[in-house]
PDB file of N, CA and C in Angstrom:
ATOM      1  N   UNK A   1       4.097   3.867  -9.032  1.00  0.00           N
ATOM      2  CA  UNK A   1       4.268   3.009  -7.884  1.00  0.00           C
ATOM      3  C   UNK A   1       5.473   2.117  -8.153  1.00  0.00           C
ATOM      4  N   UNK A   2       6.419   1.762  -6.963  1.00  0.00           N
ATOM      5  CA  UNK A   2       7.368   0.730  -6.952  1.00  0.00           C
ATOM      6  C   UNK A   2       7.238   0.315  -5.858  1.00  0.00           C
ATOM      7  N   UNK A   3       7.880  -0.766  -6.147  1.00  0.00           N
ATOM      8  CA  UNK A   3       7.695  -2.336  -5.370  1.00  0.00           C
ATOM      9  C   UNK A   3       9.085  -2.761  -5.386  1.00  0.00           C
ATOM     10  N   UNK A   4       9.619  -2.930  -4.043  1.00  0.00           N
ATOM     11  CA  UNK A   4      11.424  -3.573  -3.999  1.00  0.00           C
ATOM     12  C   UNK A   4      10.764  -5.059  -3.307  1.00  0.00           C
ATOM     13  N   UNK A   5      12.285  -5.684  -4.413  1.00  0.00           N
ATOM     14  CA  UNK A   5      12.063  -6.870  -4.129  1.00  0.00           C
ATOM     15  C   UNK A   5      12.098  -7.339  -2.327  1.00  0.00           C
ATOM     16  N   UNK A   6      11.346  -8.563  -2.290  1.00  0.00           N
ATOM     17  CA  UNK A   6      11.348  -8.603  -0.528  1.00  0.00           C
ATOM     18  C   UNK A   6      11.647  -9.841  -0.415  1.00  0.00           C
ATOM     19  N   UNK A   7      12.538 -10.091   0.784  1.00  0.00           N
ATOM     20  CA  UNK A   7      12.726 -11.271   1.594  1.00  0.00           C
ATOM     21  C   UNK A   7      11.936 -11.820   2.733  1.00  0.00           C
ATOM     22  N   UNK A   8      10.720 -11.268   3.720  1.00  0.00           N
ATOM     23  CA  UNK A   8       9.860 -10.830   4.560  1.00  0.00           C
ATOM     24  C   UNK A   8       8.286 -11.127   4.130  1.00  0.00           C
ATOM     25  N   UNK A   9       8.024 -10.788   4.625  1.00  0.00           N
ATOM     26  CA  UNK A   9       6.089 -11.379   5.121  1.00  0.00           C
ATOM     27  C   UNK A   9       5.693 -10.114   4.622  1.00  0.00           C
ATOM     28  N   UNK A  10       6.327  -9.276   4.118  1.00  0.00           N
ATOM     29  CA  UNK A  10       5.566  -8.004   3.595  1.00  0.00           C
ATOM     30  C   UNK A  10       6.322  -7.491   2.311  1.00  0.00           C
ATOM     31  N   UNK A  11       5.585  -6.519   1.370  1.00  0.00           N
ATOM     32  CA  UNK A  11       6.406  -5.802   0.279  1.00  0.00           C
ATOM     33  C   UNK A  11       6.151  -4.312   0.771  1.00  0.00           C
ATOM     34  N   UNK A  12       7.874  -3.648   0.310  1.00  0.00           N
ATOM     35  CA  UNK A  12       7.919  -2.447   0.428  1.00  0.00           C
ATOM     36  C   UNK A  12       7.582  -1.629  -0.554  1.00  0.00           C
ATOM     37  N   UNK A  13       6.401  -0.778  -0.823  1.00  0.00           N
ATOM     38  CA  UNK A  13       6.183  -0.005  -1.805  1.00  0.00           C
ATOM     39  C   UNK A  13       6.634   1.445  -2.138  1.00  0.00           C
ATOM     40  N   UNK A  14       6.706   2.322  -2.979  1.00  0.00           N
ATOM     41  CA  UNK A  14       7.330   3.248  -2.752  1.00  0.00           C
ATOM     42  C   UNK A  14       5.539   4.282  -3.939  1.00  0.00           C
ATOM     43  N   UNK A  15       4.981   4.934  -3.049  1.00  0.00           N
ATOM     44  CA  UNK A  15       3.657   5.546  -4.122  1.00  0.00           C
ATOM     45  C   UNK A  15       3.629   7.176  -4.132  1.00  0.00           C
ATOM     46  N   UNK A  16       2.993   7.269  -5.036  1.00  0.00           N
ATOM     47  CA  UNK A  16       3.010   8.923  -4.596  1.00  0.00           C
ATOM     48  C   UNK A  16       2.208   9.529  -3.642  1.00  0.00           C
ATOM     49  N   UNK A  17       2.374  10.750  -3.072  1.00  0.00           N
ATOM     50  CA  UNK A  17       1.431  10.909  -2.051  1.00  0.00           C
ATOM     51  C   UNK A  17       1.071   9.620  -1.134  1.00  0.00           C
ATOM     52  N   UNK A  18       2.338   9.061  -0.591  1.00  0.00           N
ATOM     53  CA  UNK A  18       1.571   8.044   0.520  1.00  0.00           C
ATOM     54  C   UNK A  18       0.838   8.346   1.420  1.00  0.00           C
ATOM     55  N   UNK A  19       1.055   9.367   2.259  1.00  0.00           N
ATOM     56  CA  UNK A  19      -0.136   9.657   3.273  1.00  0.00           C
ATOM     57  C   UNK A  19      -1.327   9.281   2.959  1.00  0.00           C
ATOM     58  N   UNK A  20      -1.505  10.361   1.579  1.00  0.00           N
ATOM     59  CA  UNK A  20      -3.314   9.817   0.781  1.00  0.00           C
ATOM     60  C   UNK A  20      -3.376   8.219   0.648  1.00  0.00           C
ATOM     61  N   UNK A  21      -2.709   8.122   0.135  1.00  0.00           N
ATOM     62  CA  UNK A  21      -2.840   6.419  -0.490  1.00  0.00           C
ATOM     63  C   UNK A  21      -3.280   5.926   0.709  1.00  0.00           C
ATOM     64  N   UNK A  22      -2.472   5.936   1.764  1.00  0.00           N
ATOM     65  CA  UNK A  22      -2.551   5.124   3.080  1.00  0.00           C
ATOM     66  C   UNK A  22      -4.085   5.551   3.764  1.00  0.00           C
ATOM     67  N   UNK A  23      -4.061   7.005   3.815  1.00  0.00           N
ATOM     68  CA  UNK A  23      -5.996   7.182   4.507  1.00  0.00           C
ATOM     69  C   UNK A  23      -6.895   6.892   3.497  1.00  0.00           C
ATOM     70  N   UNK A  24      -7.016   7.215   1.856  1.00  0.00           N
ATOM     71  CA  UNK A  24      -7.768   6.127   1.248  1.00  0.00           C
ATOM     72  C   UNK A  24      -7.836   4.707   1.283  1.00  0.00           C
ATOM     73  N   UNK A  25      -6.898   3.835   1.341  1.00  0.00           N
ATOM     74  CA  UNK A  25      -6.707   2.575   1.351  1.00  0.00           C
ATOM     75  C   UNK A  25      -7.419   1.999   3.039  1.00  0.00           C
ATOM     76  N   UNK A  26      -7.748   2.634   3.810  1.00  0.00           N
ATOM     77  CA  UNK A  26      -7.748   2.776   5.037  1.00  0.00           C
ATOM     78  C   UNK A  26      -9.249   2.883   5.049  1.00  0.00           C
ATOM     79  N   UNK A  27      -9.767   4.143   4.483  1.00  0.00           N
ATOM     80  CA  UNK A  27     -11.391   4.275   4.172  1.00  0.00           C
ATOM     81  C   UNK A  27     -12.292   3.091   3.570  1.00  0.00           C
ATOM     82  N   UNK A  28     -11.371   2.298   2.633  1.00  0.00           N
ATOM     83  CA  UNK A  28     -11.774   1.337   2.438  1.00  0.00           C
ATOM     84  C   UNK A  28     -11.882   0.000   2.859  1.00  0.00           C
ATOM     85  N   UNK A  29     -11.065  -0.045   3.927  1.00  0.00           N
ATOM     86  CA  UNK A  29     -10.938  -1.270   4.899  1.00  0.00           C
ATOM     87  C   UNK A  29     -10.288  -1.900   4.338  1.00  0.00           C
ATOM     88  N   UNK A  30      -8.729  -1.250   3.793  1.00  0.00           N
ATOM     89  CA  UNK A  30      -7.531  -2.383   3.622  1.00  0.00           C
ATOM     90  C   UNK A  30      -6.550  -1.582   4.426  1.00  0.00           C
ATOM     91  N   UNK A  31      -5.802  -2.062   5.450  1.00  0.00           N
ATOM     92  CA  UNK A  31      -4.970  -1.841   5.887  1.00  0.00           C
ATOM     93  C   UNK A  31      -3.465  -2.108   5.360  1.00  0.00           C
ATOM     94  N   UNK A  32      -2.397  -1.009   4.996  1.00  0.00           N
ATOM     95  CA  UNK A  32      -1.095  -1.000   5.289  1.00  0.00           C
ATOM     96  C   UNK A  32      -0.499   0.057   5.645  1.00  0.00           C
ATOM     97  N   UNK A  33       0.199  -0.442   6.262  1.00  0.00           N
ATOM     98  CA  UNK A  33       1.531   0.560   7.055  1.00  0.00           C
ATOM     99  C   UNK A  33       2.482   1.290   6.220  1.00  0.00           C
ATOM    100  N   UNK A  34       2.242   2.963   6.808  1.00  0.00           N
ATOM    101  CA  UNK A  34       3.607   3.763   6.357  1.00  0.00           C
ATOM    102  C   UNK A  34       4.747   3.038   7.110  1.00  0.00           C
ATOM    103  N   UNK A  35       5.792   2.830   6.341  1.00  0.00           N
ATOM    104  CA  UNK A  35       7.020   2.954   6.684  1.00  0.00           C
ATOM    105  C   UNK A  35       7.535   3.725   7.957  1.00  0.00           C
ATOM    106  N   UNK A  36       8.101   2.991   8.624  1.00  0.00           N
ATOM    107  CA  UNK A  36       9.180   3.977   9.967  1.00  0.00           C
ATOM    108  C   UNK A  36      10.631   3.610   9.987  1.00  0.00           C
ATOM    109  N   UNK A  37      10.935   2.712   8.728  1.00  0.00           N
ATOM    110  CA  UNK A  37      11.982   2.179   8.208  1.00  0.00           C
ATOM    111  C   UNK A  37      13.297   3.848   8.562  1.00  0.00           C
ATOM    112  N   UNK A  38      14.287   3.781   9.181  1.00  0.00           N
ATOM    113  CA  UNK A  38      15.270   4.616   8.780  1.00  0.00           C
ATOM    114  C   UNK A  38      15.522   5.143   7.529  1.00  0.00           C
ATOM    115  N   UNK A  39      15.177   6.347   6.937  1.00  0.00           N
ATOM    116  CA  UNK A  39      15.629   6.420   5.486  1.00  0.00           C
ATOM    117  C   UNK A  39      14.712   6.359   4.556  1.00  0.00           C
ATOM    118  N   UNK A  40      13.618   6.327   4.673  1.00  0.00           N
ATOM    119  CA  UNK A  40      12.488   6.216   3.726  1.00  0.00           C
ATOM    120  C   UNK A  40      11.757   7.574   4.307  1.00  0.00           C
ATOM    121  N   UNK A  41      11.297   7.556   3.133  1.00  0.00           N
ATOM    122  CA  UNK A  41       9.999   8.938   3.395  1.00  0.00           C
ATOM    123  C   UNK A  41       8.717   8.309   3.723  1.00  0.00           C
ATOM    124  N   UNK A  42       7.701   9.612   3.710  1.00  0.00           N
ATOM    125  CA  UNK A  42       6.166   9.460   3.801  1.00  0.00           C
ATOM    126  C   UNK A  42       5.463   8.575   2.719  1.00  0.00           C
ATOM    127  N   UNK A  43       6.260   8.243   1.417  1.00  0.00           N
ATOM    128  CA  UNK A  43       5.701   7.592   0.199  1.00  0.00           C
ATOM    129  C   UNK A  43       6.305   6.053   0.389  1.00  0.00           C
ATOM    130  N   UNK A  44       6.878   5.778   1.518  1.00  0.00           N
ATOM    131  CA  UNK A  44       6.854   4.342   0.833  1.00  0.00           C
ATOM    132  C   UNK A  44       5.394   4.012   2.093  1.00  0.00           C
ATOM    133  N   UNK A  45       5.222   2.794   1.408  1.00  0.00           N
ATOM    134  CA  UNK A  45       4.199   1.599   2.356  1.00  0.00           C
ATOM    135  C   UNK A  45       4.666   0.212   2.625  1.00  0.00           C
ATOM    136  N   UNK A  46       4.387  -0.308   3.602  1.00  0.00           N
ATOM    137  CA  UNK A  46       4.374  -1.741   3.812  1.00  0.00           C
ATOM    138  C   UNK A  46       3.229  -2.296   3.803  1.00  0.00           C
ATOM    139  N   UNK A  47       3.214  -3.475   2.695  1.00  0.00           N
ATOM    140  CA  UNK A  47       2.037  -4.046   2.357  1.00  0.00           C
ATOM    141  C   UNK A  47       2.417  -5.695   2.915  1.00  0.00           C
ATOM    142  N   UNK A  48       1.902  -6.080   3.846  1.00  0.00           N
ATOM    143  CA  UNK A  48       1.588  -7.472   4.615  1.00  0.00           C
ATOM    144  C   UNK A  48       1.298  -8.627   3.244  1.00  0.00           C
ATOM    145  N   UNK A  49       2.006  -9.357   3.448  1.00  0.00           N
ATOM    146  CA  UNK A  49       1.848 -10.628   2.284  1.00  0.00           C
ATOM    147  C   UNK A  49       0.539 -11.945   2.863  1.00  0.00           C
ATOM    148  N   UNK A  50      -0.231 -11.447   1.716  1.00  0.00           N
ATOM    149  CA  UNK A  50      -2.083 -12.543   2.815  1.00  0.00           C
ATOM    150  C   UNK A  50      -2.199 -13.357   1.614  1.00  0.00           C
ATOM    151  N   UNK A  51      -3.201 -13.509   1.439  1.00  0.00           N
ATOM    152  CA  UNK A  51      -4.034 -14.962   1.160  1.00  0.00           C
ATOM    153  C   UNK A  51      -4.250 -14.281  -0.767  1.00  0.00           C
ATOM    154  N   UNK A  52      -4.447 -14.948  -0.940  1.00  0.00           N
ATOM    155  CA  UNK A  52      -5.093 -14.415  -2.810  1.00  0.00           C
ATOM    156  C   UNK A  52      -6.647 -13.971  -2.783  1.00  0.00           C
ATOM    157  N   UNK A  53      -7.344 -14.348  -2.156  1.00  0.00           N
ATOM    158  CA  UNK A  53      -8.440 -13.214  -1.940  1.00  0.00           C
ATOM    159  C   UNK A  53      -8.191 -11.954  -1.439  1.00  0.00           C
ATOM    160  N   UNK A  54      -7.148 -11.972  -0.155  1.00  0.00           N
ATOM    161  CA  UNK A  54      -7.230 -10.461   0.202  1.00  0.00           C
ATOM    162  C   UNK A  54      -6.350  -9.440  -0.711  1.00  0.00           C
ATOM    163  N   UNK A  55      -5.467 -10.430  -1.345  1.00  0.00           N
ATOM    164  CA  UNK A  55      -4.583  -9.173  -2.484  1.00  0.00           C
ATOM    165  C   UNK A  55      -5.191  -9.045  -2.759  1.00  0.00           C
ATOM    166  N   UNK A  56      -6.787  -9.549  -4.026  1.00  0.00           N
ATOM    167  CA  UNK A  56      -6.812  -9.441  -4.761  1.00  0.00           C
ATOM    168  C   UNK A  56      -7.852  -7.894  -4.536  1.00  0.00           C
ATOM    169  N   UNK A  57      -8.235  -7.970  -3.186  1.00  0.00           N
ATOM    170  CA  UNK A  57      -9.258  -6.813  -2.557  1.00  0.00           C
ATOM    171  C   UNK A  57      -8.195  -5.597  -2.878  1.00  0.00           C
ATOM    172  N   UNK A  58      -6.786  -6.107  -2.386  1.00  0.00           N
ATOM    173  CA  UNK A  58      -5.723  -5.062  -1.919  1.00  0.00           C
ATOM    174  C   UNK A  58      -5.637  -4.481  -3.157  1.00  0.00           C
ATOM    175  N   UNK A  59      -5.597  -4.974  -4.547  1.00  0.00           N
ATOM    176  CA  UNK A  59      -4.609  -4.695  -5.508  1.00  0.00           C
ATOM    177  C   UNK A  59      -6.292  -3.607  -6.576  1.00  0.00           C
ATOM    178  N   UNK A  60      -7.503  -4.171  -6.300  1.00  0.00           N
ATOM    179  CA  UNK A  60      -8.470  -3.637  -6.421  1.00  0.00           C
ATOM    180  C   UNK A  60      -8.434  -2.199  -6.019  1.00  0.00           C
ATOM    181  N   UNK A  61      -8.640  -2.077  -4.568  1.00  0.00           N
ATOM    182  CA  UNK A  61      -8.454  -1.074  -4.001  1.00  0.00           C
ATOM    183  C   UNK A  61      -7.632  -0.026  -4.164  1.00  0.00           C
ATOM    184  N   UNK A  62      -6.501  -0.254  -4.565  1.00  0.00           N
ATOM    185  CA  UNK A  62      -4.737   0.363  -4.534  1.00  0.00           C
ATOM    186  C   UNK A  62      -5.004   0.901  -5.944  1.00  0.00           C
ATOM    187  N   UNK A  63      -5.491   0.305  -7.098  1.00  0.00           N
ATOM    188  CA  UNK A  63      -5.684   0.128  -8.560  1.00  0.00           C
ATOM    189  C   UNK A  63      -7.072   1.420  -8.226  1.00  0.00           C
ATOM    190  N   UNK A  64      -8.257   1.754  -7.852  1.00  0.00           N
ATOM    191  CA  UNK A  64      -9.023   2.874  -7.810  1.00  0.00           C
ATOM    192  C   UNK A  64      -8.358   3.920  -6.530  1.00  0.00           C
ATOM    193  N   UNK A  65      -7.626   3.657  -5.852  1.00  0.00           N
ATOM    194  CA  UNK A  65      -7.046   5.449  -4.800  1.00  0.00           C
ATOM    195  C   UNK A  65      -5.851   5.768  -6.045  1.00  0.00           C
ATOM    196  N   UNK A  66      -4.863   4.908  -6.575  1.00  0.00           N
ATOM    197  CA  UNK A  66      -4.115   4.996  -7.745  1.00  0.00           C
ATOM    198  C   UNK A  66      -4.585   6.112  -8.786  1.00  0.00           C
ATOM    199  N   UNK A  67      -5.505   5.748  -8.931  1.00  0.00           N
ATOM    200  CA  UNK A  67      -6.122   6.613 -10.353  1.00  0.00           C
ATOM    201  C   UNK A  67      -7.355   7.357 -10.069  1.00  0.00           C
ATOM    202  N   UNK A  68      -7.597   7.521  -9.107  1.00  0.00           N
ATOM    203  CA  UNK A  68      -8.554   8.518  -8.667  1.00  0.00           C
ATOM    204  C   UNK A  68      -9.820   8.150  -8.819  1.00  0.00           C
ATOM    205  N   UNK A  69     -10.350   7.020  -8.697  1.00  0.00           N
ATOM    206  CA  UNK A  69     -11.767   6.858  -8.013  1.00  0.00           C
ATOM    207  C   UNK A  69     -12.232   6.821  -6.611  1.00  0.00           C
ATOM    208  N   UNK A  70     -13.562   6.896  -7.064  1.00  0.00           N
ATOM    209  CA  UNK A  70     -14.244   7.433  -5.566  1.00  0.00           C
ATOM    210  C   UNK A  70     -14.365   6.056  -5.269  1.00  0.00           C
ATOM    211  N   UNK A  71     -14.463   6.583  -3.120  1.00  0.00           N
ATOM    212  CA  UNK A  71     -14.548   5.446  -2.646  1.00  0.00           C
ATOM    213  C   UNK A  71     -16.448   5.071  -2.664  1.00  0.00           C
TER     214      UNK A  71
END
């Protein structure tokens, strides 16, 4: 996974298999957005910048579709 630095209310990620990432992350009731950025593929994401409870759901979540646990 990469992460470009951001100026914006959101970070741009770059993961493998984003599609998956994005409908797992999704199954679990965290929402972020594929990219429609010009120039990016299906693997990056936009991840919305929230509160320190909800990263910490986000980074939970991202950390088991990452490495292959079940939802």
């Amino acid at each position: 996974m990469r992460c470009y630095d951001a100026a914006a209310n959101f970070v741009l990620c770059r993961v493998p298999d984003g599609p998956r990432v994005h409908r797992r992350l999704l199954d679990r009731g965290v929402a972020v957005r594929p990219s429609t950025f010009p120039g990016l593929d299906t693997d990056h994401l936009r991840i919305a910048v929230r509160d320190p409870d909800a990263t910490a759901v986000l980074v939970a979540a991202l950390s088991d579709v990452l490495t292959g646990a079940a939802v």
